[in-house]
Protein backbone atom coordinates (compact mmCIF):
# COMPACT_ATOMS: atom_id res chain seq x y z
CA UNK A 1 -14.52 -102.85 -32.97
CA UNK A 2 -11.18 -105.21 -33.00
CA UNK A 3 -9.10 -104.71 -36.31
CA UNK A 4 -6.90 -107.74 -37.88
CA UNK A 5 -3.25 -106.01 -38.82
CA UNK A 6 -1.62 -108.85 -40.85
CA UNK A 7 2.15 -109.28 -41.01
CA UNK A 8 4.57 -111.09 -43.21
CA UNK A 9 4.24 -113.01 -45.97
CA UNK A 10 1.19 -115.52 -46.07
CA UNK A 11 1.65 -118.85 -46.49
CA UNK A 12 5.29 -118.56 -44.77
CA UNK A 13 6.97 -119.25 -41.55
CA UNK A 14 6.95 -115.32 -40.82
CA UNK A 15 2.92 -114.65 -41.87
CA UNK A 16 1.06 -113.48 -38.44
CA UNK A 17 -2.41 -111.70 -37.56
CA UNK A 18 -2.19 -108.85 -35.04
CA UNK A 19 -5.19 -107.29 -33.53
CA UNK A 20 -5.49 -104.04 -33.29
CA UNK A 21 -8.80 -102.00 -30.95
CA UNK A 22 -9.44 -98.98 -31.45
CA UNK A 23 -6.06 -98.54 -33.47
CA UNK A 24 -4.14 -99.92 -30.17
CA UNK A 25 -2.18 -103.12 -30.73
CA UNK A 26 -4.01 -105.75 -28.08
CA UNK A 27 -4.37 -109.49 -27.50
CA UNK A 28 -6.82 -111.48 -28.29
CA UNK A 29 -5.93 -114.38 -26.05
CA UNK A 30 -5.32 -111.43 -23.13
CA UNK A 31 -7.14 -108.72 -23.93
CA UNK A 32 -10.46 -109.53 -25.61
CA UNK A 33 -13.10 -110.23 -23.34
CA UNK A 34 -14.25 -113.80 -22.42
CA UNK A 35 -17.70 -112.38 -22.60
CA UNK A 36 -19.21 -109.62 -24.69
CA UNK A 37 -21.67 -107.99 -21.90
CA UNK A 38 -21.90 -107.97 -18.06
CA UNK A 39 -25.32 -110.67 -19.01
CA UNK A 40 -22.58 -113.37 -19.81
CA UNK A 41 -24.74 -114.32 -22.23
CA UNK A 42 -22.95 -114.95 -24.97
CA UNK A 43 -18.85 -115.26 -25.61
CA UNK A 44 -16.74 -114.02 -27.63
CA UNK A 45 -14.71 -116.04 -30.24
CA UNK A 46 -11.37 -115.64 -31.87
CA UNK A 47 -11.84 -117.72 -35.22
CA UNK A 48 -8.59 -119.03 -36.33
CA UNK A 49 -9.85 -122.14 -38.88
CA UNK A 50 -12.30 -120.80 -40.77
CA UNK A 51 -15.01 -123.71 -42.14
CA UNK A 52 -13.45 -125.76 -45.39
CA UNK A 53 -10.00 -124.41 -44.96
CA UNK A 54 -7.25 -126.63 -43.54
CA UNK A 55 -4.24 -124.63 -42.49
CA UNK A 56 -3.29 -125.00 -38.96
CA UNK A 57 -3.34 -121.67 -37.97
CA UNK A 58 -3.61 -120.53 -34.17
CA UNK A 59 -2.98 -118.23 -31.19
CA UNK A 60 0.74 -118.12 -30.54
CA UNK A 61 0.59 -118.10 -26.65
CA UNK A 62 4.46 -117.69 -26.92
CA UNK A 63 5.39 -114.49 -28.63
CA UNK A 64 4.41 -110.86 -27.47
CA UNK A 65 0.57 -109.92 -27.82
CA UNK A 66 0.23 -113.61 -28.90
CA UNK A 67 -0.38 -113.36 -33.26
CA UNK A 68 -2.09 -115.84 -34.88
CA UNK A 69 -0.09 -117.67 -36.97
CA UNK A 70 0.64 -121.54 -38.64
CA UNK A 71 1.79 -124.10 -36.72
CA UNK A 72 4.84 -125.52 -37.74
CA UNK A 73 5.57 -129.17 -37.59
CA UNK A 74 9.50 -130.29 -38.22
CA UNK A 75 9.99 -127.07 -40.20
CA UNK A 76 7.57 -127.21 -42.23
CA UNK A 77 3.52 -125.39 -42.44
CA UNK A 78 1.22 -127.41 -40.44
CA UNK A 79 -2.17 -128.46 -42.39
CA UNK A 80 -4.74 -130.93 -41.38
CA UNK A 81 -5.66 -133.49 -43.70
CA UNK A 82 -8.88 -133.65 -45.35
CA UNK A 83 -9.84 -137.60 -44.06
CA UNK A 84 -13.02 -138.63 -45.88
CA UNK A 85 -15.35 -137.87 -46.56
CA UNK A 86 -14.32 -134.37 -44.46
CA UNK A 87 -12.72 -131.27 -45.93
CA UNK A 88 -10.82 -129.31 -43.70
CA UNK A 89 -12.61 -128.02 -40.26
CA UNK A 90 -16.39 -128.95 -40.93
CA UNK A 91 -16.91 -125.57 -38.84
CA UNK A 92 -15.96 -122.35 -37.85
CA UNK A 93 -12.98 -123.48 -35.48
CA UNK A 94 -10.83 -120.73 -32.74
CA UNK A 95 -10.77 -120.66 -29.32
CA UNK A 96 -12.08 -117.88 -26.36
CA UNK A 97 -10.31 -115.64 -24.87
CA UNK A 98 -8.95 -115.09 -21.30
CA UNK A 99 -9.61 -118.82 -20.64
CA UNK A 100 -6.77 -121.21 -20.33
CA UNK A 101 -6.06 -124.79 -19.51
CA UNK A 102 -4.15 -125.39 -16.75
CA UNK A 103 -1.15 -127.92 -17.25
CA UNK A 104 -0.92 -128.26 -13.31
CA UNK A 105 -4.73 -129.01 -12.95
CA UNK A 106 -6.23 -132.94 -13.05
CA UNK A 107 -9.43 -132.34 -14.50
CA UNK A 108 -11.42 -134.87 -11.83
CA UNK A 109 -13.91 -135.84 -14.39
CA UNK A 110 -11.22 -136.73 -17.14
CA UNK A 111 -8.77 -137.89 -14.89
CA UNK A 112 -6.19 -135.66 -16.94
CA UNK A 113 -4.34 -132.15 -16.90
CA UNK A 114 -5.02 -129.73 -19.10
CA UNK A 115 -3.67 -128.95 -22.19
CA UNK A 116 -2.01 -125.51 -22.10
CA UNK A 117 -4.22 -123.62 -24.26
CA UNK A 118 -7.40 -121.47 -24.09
CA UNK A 119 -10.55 -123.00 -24.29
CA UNK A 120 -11.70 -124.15 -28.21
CA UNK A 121 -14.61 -124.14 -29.96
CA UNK A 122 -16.60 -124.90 -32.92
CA UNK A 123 -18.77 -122.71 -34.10
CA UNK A 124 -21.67 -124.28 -36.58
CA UNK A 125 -23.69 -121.65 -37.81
CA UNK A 126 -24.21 -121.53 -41.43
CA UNK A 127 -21.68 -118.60 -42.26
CA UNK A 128 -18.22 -119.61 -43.38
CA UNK A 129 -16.20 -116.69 -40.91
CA UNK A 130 -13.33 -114.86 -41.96
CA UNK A 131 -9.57 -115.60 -40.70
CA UNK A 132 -9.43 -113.73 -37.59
CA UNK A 133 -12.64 -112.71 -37.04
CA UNK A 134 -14.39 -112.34 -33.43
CA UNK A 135 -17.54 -113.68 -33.33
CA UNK A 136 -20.41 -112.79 -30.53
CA UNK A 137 -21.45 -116.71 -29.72
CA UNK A 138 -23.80 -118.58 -28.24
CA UNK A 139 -22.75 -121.44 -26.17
CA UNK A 140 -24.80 -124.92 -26.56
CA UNK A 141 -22.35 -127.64 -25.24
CA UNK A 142 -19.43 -129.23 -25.07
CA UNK A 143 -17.29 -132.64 -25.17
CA UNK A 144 -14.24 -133.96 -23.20
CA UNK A 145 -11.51 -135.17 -25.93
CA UNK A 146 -8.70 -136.66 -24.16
CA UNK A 147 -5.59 -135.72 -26.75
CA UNK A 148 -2.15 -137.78 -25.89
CA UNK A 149 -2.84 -137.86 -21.93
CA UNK A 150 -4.29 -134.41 -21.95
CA UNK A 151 -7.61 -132.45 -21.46
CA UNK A 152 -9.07 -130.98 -24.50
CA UNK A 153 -12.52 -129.51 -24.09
CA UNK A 154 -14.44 -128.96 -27.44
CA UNK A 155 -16.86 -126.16 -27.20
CA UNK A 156 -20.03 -126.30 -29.54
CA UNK A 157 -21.71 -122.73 -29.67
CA UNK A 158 -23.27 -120.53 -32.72
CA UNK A 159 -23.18 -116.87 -34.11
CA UNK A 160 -25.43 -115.06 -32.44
CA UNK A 161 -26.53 -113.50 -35.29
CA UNK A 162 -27.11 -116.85 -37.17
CA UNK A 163 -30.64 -118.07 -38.17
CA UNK A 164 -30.54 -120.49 -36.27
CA UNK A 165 -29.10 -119.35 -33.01
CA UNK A 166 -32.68 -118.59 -31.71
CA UNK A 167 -33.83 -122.05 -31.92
CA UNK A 168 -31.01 -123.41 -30.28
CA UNK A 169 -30.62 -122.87 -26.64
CA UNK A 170 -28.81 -126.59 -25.34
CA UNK A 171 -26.96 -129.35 -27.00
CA UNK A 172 -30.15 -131.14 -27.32
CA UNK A 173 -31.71 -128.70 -29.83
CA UNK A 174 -28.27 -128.95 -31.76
CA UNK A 175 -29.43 -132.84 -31.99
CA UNK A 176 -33.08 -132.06 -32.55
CA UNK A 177 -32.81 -129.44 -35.37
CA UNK A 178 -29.23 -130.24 -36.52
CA UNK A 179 -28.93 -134.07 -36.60
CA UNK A 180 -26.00 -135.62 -37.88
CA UNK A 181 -23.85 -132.81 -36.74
CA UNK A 182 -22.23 -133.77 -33.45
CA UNK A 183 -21.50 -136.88 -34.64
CA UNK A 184 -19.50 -135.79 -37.59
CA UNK A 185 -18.14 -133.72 -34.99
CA UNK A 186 -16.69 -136.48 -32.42
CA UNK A 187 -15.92 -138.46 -35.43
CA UNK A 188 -13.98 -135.80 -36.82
CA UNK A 189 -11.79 -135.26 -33.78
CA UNK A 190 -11.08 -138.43 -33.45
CA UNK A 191 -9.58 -139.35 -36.52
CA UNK A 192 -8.54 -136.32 -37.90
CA UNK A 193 -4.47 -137.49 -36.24
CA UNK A 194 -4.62 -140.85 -37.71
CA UNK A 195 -3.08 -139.88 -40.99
CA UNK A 196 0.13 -138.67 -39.33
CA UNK A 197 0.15 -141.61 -37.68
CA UNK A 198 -1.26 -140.78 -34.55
CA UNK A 199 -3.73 -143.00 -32.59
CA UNK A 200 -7.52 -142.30 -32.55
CA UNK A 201 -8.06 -139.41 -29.95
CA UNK A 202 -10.34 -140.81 -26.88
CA UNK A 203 -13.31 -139.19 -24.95
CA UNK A 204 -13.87 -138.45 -21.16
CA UNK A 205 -17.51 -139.33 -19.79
CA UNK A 206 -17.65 -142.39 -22.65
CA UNK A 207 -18.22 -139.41 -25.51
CA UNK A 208 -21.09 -137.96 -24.36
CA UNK A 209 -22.09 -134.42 -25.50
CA UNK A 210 -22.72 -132.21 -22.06
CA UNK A 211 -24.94 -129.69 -21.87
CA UNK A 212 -25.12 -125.87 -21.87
CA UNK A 213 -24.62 -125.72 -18.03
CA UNK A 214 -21.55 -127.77 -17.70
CA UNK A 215 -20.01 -125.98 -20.92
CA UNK A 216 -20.79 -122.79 -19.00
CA UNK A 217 -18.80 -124.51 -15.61
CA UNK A 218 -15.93 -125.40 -17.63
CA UNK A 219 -15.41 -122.19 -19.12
CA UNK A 220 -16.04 -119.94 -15.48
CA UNK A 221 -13.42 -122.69 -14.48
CA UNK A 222 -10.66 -122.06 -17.11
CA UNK A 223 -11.45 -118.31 -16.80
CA UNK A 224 -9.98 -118.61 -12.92
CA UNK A 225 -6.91 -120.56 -14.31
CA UNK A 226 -6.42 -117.64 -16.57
CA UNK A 227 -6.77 -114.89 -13.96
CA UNK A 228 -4.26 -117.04 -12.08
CA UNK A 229 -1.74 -117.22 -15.08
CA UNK A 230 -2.35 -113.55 -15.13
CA UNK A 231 -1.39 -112.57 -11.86
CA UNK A 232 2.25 -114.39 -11.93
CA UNK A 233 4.60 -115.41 -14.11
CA UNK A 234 4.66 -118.31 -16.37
CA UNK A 235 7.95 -119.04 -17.97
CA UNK A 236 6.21 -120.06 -21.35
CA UNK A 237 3.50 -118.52 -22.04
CA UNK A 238 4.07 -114.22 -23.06
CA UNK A 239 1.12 -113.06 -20.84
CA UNK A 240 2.33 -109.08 -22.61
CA UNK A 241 -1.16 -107.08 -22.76
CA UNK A 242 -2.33 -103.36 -22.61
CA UNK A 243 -5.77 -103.25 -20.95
CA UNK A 244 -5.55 -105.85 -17.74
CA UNK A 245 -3.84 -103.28 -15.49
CA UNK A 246 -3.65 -105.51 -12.50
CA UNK A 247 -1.57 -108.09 -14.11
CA UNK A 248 1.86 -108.00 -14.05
CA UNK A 249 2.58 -108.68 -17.93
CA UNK A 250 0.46 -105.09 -18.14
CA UNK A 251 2.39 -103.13 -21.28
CA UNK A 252 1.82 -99.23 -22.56
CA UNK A 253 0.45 -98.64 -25.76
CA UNK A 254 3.67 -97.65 -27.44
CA UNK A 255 5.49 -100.80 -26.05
CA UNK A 256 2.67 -102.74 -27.79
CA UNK A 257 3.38 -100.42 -31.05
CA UNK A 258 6.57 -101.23 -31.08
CA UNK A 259 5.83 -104.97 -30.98
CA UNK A 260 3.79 -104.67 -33.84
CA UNK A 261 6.54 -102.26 -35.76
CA UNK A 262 8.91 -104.77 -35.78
CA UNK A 263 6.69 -107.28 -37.68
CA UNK A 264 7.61 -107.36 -41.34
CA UNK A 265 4.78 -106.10 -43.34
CA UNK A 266 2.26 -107.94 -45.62
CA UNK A 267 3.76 -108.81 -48.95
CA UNK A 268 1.52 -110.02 -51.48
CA UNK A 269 -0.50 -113.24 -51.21
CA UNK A 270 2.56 -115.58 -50.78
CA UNK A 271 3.70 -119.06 -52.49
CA UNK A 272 0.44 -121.04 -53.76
CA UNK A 273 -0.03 -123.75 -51.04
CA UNK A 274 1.10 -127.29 -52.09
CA UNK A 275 -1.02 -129.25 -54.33
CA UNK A 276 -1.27 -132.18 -52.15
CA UNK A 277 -2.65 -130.55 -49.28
CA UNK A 278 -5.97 -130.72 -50.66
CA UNK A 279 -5.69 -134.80 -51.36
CA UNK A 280 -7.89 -136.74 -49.52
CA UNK A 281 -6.62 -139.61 -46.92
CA UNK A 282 -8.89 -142.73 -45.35
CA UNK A 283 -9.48 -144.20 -42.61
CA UNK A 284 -11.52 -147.50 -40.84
CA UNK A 285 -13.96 -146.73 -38.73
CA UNK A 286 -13.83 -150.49 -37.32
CA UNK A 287 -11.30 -150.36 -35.22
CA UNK A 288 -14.05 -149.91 -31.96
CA UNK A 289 -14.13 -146.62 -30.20
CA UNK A 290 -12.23 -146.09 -27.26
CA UNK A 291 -13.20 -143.57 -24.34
CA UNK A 292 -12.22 -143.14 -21.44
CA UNK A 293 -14.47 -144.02 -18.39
């Protein structure tokens, strides 16, 4: 159904994923449904960190039909250090489409805004996903990180197609039948800064997991802020799509071909990544947790 188009050369400042539907440039942050059916049932999900890997790749909310590409720190290729005993992203990581969260909105249960970007998630089936796939998920839970003063929901949900998804209908089943994985998981985000010399990230609601039915509030929630965001103007983000007709970022198919055209093409595989982005770094776990209340 969707169709990666890659761009550039990978493992360089110019390297970007394109999506393509039906052989028409789209989206995915715009035009890629939040859900896959009119049930709501399940979500869809825009992998950009597949399991094991470490580069910091991610929707570019800033350029035209919004690419996936690396974030760039001072110049240079963004990567997430492997802190022990973790390798990379311990799952499937991306985020969903047509939600967004809203800079301007004081979350009133995490006393802070939003952080500008759609929704994430982690997705824990056993499957290690390709970059740029779109996965059909199911959504179990989710927990409020609180990332330098901002909101940062962390969606837990599985491939609906996954062994286990049947079993697992609420975050308590992800406890029961998967134990030891959410707390990897809140461990993980909140040291995975530390090496850079950021602080340890803090929770909302003292790190609890929430269930299925608040997940399911915060993303109907972050869906409105994104029909909002839609239907104006927003001086940063590049709202450019070609299937939401009512918005006024609404472009024609050729406009979006064009975009696409003046990409540079895929050369090769790129420059090996460096050698030292696979070290391991450390870090105490006895410095006590701190969440916000």
């Amino acid at each position: 159904m969707y169709r990666i188009v890659e761009k550039g050369t990978p493992n360089t400042l110019d390297y970007r994923i394109f999506y393509t539907k039906d052989d028409k440039p789209i989206s995915p942050f715009h035009d890629i449904p939040l859900y896959t059916d009119d049930s709501k049932n399940y979500c869809n999900m825009i992998v950009e960190i597949p399991r094991w890997t470490n580069a910091k790749m991610e929707i570019c909310k800033e350029e035209p039909l919004n690419p996936i590409k690396q974030d760039v720190k001072k110049g240079k290729l963004r990567f997430v250090n492997n802190v022990f005993p973790y390798h990379g992203y311990i799952w499937n990581y991306g985020a969903l489409p047509q939600t967004w969260e809203d800079p301007n909105h004081v979350d009133s249960g995490t006393g802070a805004a939003g952080d500008d970007d759609p929704l994430d998630a982690v997705e824990i089936g056993s499957a290690v996903a390709t970059r740029g796939e779109v996965k059909q998920v199911k959504i179990l839970g989710v927990i409020a990180m609180i990332d330098e003063g901002e909101t940062d929901w962390k969606l837990v949900c599985i491939d609906r197609n996954d062994p286990m998804a049947d079993s697992l209908s609420d975050i308590e089943d992800v406890e029961a039948k998967m134990p030891g994985i959410l707390e990897a998981t809140r461990d993980w985000f909140r040291i995975y800064k530390v090496p850079t010399g950021k602080p340890m990230n803090e929770f909302a609601y003292k790190g609890e997991w929430k269930n299925r039915d608040f997940a399911n509030n915060v993303i109907n929630e972050t869906h409105g802020y994104w029909n909002a965001l839609m239907s104006g103007q927003n001086a940063k983000i590049n709202c450019a799509n070609t299937t939401v007709t009512s918005s006024k970022s609404n472009i024609s198919v050729d406009e979006a071909s064009g975009v696409l055209g003046s990409q540079p093409e895929k050369s090769g595989d790129g420059p090996p990544v460096a050698a030292s982005t696979q070290d391991h770094c450390f870090v105490s776990r006895t410095v006590p947790e701190k969440v916000c209340h």
